[in-house]
C-alpha atoms as a PDB file:
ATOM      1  CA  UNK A   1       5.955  72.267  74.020  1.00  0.00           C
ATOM      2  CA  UNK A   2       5.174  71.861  70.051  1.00  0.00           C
ATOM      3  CA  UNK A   3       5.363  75.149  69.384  1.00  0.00           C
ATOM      4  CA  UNK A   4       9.506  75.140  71.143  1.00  0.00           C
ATOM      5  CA  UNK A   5       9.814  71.626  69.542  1.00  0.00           C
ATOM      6  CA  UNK A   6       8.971  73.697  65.712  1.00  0.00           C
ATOM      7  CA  UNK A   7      10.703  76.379  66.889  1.00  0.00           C
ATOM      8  CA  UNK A   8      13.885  74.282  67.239  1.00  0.00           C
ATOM      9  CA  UNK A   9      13.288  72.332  63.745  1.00  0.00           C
ATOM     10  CA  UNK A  10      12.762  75.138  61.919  1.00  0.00           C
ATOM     11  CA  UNK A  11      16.423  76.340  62.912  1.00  0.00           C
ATOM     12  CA  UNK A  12      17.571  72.965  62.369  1.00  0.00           C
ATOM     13  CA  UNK A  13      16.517  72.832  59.202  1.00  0.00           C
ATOM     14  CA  UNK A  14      17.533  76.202  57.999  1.00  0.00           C
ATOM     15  CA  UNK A  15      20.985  75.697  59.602  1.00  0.00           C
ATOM     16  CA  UNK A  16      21.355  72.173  57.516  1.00  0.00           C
ATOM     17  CA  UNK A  17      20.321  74.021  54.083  1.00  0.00           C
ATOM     18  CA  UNK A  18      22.745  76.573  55.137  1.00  0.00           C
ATOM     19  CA  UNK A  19      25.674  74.025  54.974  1.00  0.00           C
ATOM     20  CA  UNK A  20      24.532  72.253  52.068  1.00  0.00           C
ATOM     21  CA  UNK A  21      24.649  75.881  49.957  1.00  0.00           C
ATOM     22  CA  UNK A  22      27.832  76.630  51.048  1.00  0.00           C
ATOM     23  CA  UNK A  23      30.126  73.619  49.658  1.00  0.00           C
ATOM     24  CA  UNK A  24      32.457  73.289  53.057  1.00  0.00           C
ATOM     25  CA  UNK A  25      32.825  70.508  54.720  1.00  0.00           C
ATOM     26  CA  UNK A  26      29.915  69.371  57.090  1.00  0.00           C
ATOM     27  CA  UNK A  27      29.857  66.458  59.577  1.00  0.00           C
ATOM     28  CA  UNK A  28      26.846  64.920  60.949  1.00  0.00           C
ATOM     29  CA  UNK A  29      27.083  63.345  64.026  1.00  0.00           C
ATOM     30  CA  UNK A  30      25.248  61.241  66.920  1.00  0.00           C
ATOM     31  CA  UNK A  31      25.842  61.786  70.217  1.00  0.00           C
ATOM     32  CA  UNK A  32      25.610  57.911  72.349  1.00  0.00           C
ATOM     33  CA  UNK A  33      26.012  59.471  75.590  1.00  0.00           C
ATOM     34  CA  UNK A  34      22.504  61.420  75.834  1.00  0.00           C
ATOM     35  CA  UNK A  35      20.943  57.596  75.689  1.00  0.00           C
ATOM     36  CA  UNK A  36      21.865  57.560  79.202  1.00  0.00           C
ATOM     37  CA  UNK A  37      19.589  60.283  80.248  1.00  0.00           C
ATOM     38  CA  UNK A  38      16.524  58.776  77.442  1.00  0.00           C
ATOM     39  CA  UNK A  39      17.541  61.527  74.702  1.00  0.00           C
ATOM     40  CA  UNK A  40      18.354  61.201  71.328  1.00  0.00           C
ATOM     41  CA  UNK A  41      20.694  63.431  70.461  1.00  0.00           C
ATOM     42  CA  UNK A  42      22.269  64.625  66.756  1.00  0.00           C
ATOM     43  CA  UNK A  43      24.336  67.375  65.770  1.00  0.00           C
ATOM     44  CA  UNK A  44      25.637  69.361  62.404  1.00  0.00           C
ATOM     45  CA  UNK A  45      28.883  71.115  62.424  1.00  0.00           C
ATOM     46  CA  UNK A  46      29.552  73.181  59.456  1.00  0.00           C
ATOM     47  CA  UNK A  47      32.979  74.494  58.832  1.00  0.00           C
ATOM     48  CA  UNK A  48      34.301  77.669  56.657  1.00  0.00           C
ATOM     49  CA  UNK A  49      36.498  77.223  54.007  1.00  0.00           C
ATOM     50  CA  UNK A  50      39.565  78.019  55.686  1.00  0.00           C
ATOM     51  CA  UNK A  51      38.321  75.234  58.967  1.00  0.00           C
ATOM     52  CA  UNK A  52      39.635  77.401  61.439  1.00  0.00           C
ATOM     53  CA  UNK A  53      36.072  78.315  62.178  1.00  0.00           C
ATOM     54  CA  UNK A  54      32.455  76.188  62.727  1.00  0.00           C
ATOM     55  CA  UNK A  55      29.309  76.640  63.986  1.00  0.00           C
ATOM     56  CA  UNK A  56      28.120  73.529  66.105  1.00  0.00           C
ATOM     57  CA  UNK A  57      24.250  72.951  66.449  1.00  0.00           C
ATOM     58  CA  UNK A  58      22.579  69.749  68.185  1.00  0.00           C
ATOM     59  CA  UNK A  59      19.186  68.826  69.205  1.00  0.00           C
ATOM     60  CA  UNK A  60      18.218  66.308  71.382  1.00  0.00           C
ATOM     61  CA  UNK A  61      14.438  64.716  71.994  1.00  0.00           C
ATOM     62  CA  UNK A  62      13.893  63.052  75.649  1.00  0.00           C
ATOM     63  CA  UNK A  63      11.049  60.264  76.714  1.00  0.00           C
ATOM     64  CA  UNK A  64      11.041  58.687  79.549  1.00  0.00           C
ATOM     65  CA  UNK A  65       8.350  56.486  81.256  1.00  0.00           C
ATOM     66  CA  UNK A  66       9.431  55.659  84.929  1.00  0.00           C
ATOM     67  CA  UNK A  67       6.999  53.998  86.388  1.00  0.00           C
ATOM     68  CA  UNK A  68       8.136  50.728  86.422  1.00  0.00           C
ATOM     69  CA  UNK A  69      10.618  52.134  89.969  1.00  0.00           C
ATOM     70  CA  UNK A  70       6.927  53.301  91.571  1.00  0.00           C
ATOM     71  CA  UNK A  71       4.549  50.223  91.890  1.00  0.00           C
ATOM     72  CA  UNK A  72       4.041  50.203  95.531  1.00  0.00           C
ATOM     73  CA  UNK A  73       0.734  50.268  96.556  1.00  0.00           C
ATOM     74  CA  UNK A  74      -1.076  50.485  93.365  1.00  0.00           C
ATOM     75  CA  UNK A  75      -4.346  48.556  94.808  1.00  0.00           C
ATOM     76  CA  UNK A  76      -6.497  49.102  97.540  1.00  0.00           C
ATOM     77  CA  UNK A  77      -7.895  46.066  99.808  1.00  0.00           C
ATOM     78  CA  UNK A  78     -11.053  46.418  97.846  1.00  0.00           C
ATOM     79  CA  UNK A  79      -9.375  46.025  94.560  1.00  0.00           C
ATOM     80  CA  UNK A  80      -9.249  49.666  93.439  1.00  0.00           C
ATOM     81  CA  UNK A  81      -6.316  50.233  90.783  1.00  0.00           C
ATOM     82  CA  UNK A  82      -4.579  53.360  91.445  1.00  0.00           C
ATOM     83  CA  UNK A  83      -3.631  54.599  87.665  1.00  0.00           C
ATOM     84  CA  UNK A  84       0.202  55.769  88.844  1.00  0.00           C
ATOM     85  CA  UNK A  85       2.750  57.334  86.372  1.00  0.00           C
ATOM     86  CA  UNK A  86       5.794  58.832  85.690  1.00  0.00           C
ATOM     87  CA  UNK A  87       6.467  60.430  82.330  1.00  0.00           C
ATOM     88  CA  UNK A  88       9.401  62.732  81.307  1.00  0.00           C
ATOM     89  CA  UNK A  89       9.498  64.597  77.813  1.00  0.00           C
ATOM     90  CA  UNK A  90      12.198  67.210  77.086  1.00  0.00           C
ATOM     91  CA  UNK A  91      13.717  69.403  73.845  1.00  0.00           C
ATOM     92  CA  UNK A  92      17.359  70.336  74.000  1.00  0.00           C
ATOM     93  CA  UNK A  93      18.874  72.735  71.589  1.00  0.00           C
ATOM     94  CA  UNK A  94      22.533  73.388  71.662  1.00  0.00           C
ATOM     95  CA  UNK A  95      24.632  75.824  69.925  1.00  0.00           C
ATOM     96  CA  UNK A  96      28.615  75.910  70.204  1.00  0.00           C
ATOM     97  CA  UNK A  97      30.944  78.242  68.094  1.00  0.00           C
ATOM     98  CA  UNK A  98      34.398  76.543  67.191  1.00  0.00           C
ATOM     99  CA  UNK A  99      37.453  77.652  67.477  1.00  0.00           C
ATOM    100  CA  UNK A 100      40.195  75.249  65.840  1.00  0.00           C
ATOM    101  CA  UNK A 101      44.029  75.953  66.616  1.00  0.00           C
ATOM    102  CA  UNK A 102      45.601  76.414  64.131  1.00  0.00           C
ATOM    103  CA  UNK A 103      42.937  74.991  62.064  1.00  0.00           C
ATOM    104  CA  UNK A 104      41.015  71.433  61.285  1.00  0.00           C
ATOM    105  CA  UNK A 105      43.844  70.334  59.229  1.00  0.00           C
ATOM    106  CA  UNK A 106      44.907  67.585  56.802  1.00  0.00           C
ATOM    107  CA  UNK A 107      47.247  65.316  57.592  1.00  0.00           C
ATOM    108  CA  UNK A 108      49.189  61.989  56.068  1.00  0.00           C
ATOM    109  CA  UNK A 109      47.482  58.878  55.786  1.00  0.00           C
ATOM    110  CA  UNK A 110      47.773  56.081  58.917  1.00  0.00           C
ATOM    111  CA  UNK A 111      46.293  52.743  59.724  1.00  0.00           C
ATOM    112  CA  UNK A 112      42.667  53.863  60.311  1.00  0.00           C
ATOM    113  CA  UNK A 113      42.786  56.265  57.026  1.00  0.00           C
ATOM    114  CA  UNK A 114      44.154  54.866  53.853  1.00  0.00           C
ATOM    115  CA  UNK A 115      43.999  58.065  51.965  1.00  0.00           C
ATOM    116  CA  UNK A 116      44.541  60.829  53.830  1.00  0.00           C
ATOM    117  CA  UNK A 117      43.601  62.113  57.977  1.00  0.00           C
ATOM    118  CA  UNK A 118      42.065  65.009  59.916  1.00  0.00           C
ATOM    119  CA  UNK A 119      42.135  66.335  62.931  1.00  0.00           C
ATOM    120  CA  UNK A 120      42.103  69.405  65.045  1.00  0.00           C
ATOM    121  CA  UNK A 121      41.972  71.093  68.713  1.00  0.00           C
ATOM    122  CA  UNK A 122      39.120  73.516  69.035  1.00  0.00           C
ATOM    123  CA  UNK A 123      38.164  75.783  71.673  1.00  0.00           C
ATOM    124  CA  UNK A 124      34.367  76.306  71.760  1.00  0.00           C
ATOM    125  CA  UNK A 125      32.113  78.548  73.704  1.00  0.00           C
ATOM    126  CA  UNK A 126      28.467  77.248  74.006  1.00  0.00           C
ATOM    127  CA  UNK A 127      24.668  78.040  74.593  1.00  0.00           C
ATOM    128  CA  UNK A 128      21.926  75.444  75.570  1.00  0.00           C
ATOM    129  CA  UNK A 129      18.268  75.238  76.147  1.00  0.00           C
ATOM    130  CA  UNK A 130      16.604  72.633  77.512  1.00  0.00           C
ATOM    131  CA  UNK A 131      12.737  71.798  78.779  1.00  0.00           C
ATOM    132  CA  UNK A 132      11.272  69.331  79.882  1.00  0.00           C
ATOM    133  CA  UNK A 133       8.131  68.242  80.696  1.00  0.00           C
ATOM    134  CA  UNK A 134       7.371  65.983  83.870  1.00  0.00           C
ATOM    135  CA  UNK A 135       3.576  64.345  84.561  1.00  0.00           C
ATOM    136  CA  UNK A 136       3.157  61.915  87.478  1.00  0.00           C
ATOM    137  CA  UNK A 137       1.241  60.413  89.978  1.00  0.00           C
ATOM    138  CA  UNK A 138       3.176  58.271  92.551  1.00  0.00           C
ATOM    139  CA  UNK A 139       0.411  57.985  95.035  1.00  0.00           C
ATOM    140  CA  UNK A 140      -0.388  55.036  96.586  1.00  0.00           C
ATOM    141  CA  UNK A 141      -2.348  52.955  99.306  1.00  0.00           C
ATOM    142  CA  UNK A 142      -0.959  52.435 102.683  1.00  0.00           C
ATOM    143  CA  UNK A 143      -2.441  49.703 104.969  1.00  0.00           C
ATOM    144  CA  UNK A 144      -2.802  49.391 108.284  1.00  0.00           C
ATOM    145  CA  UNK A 145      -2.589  45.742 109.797  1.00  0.00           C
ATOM    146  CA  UNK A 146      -4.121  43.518 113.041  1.00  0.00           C
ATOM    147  CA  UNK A 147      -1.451  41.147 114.742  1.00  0.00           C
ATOM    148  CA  UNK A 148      -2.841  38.406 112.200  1.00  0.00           C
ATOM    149  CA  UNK A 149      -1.646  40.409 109.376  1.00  0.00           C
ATOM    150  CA  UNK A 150      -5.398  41.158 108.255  1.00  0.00           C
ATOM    151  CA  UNK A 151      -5.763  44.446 106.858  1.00  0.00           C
ATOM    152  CA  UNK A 152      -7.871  46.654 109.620  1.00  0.00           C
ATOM    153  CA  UNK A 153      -7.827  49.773 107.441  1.00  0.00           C
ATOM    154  CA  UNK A 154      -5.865  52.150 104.808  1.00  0.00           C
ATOM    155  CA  UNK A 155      -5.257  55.375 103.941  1.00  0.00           C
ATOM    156  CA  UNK A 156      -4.525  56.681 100.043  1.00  0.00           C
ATOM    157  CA  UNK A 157      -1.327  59.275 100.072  1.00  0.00           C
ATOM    158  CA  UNK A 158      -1.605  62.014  97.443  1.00  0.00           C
ATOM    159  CA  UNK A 159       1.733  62.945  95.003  1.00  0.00           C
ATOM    160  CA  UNK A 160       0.550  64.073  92.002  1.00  0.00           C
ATOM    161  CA  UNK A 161       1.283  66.964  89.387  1.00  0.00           C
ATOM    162  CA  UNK A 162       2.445  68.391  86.236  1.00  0.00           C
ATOM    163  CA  UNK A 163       6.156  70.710  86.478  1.00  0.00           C
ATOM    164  CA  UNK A 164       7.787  71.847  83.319  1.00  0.00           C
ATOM    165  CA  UNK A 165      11.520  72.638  83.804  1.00  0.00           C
ATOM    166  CA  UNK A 166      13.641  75.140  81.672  1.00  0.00           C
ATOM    167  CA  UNK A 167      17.376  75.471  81.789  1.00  0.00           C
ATOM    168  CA  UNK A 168      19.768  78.124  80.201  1.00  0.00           C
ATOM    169  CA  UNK A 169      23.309  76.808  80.533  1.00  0.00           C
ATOM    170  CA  UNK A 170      26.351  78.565  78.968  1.00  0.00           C
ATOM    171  CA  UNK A 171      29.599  77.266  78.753  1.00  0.00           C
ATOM    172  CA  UNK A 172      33.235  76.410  77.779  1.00  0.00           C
ATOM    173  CA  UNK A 173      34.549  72.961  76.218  1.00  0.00           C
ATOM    174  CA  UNK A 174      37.845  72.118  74.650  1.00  0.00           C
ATOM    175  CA  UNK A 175      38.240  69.067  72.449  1.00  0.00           C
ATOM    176  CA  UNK A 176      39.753  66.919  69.986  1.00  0.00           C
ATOM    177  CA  UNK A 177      38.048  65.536  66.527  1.00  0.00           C
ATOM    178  CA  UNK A 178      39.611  63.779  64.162  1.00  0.00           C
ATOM    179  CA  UNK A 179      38.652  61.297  61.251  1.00  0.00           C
ATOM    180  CA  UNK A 180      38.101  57.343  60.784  1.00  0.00           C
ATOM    181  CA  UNK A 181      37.902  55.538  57.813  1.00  0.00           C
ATOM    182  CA  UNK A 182      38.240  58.593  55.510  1.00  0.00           C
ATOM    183  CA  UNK A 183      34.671  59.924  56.011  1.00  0.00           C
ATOM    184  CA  UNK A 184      33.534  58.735  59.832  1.00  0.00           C
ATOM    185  CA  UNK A 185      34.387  61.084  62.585  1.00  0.00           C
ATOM    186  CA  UNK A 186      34.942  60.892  66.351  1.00  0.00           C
ATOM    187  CA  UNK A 187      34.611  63.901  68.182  1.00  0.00           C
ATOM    188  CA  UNK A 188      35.372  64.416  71.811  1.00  0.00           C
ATOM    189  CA  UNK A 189      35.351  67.136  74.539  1.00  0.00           C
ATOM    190  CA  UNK A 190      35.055  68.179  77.980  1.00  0.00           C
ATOM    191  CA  UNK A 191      34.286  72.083  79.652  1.00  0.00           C
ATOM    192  CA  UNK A 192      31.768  73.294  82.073  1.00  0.00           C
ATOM    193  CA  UNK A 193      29.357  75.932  82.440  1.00  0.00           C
ATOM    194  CA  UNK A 194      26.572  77.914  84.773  1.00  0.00           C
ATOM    195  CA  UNK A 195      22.945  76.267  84.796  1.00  0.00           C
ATOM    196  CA  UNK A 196      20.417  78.340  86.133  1.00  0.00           C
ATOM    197  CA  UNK A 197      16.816  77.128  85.890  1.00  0.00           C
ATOM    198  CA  UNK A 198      12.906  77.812  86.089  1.00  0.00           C
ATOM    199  CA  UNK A 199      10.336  75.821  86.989  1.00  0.00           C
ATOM    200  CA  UNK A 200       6.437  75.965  86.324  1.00  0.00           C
ATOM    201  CA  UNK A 201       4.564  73.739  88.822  1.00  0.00           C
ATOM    202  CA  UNK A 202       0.899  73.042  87.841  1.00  0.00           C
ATOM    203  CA  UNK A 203      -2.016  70.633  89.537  1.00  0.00           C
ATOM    204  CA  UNK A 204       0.144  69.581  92.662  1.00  0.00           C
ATOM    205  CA  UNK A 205      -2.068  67.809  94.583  1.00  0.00           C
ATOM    206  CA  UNK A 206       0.113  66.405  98.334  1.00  0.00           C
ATOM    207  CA  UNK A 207      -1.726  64.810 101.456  1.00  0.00           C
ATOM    208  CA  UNK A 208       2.161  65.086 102.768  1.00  0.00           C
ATOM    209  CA  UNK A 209       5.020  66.883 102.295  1.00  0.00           C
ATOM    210  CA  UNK A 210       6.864  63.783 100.385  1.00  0.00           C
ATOM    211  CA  UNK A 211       5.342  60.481  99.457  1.00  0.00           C
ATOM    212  CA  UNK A 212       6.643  57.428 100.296  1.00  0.00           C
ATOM    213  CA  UNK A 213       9.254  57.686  97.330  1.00  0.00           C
ATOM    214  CA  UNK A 214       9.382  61.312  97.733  1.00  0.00           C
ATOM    215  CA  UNK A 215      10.067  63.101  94.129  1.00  0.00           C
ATOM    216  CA  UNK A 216      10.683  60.260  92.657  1.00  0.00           C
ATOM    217  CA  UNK A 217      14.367  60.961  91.499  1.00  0.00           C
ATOM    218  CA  UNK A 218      16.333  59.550  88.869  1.00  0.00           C
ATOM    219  CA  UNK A 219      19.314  60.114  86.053  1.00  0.00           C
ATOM    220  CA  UNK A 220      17.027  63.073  84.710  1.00  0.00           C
ATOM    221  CA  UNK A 221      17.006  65.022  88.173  1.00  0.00           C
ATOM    222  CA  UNK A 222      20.646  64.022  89.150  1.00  0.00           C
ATOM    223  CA  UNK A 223      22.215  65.004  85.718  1.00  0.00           C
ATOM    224  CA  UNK A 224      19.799  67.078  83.531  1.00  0.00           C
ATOM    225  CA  UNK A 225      17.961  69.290  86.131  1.00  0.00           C
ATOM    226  CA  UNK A 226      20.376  70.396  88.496  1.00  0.00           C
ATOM    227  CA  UNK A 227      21.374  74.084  88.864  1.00  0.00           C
ATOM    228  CA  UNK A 228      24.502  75.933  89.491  1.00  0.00           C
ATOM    229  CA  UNK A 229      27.769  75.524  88.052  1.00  0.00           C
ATOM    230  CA  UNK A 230      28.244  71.870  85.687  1.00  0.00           C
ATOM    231  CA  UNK A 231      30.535  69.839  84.213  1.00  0.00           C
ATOM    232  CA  UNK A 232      30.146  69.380  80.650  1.00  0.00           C
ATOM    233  CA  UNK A 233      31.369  66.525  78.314  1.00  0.00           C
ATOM    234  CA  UNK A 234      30.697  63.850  75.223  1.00  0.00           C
ATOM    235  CA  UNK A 235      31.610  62.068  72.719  1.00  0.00           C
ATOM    236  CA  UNK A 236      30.076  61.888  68.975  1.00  0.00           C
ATOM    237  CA  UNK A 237      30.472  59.493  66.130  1.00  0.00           C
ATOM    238  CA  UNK A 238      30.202  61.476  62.882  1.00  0.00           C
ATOM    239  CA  UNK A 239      29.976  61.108  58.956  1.00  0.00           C
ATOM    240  CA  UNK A 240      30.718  63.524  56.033  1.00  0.00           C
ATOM    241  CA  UNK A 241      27.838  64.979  54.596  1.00  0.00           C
END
């Protein structure tokens, strides 16, 4: 995990001192969207001087603690705590090529752009990598009861492990970007791709073949993990860099 997460910065990095040497125009951008799955997503798209052309790079960071959804049965009848959890960490990197038709042009001034506007249709074929990182423990105590409702005996149910998840989706998008108040920009597109995925299970430890709340699935397993073919789309605000 920290050696993908400096893998990833280290292109980030070089890619942003890329577009600062050349002199073209660069938007940075944040992308609200991924706070629905606990990332925090940025991007840098750099354009060529004639902005027909720009390379599109984002990188995302995920946390998630879930455990507050899995509290059943966290202590025994004799007080014993059962330390349950539910973490998620992830690293996406993302890297589109831009295609604007005709180009990202200039245009007159309007109501939201006093000076002068831009905007542009691109067509964009993309490339991203995510992992992520999962450790939980959703066991918990089950209780057996007498006709008073006095706890005659229990039984603790295993779900435990560690699984780290690695996806490798290409794609298509089309979209629209244009600018706000002379140096903010909204970007916007929609596409889909292939997702295929690989997954590393490690200290799995089961006394059944589910658990009471079974894999304990959320937004993360309904719309990051998922394989097969996806639908792809966001929105970023952006400013001139």
């Amino acid at each position: 995990m920290k050696n993908l997460f400096l893998f990833v910065f280290i292109i980030f990095m070089s890619f942003q001192g890329f577009s600062q040497d050349e002199k073209n125009l660069n938007i940075f951008k944040f992308n609200p969207l991924q706070l629905a799955t606990s990332s925090l997503s940025f991007s840098i798209e750099s354009f060529n001087k004639e902005k027909d052309r720009s390379n599109n790079f984002t990188l995302g960071l995920r946390y998630r603690n879930d455990l507050d959804n899995y509290n059943y049965g966290q202590v025994s009848s004799t007080g014993t705590i059962l330390e349950q959890k539910n973490d998620w960490k992830g690293l996406t990197g993302v890297y589109e090529r831009r295609f604007y038709v005709p180009k990202f042009k200039d245009g007159k001034p309007n109501f939201i752009n006093t000076e002068s506007s831009q905007n542009g249709i691109y067509l964009a074929p993309s490339l991203r990598v995510d992992y992520t990182y999962r450790d939980y423990n959703l066991g918990y105590f089950e209780y057996q009861y007498d006709n008073t409702g006095k706890i005659i005996s229990e039984t603790t149910n295993y779900n435990s492990g560690k699984v780290s998840y690695l996806g490798v989706m290409p794609s298509i998008n089309l979209g629209v970007q244009f600018s706000i108040f002379q140096y903010g920009y909204i970007d916007l597109f929609v596409g889909g791709g292939l997702r295929v995925q690989f997954e590393d299970e490690k200290e799995i430890v089961r006394s059944n073949n589910s658990g009471y709340f079974g894999n304990g699935s959320n937004i993360i397993t309904d719309l990051v993990l998922n394989q097969g073919v996806r639908p792809n789309g966001g929105i970023s605000v952006g400013v001139r860099l």
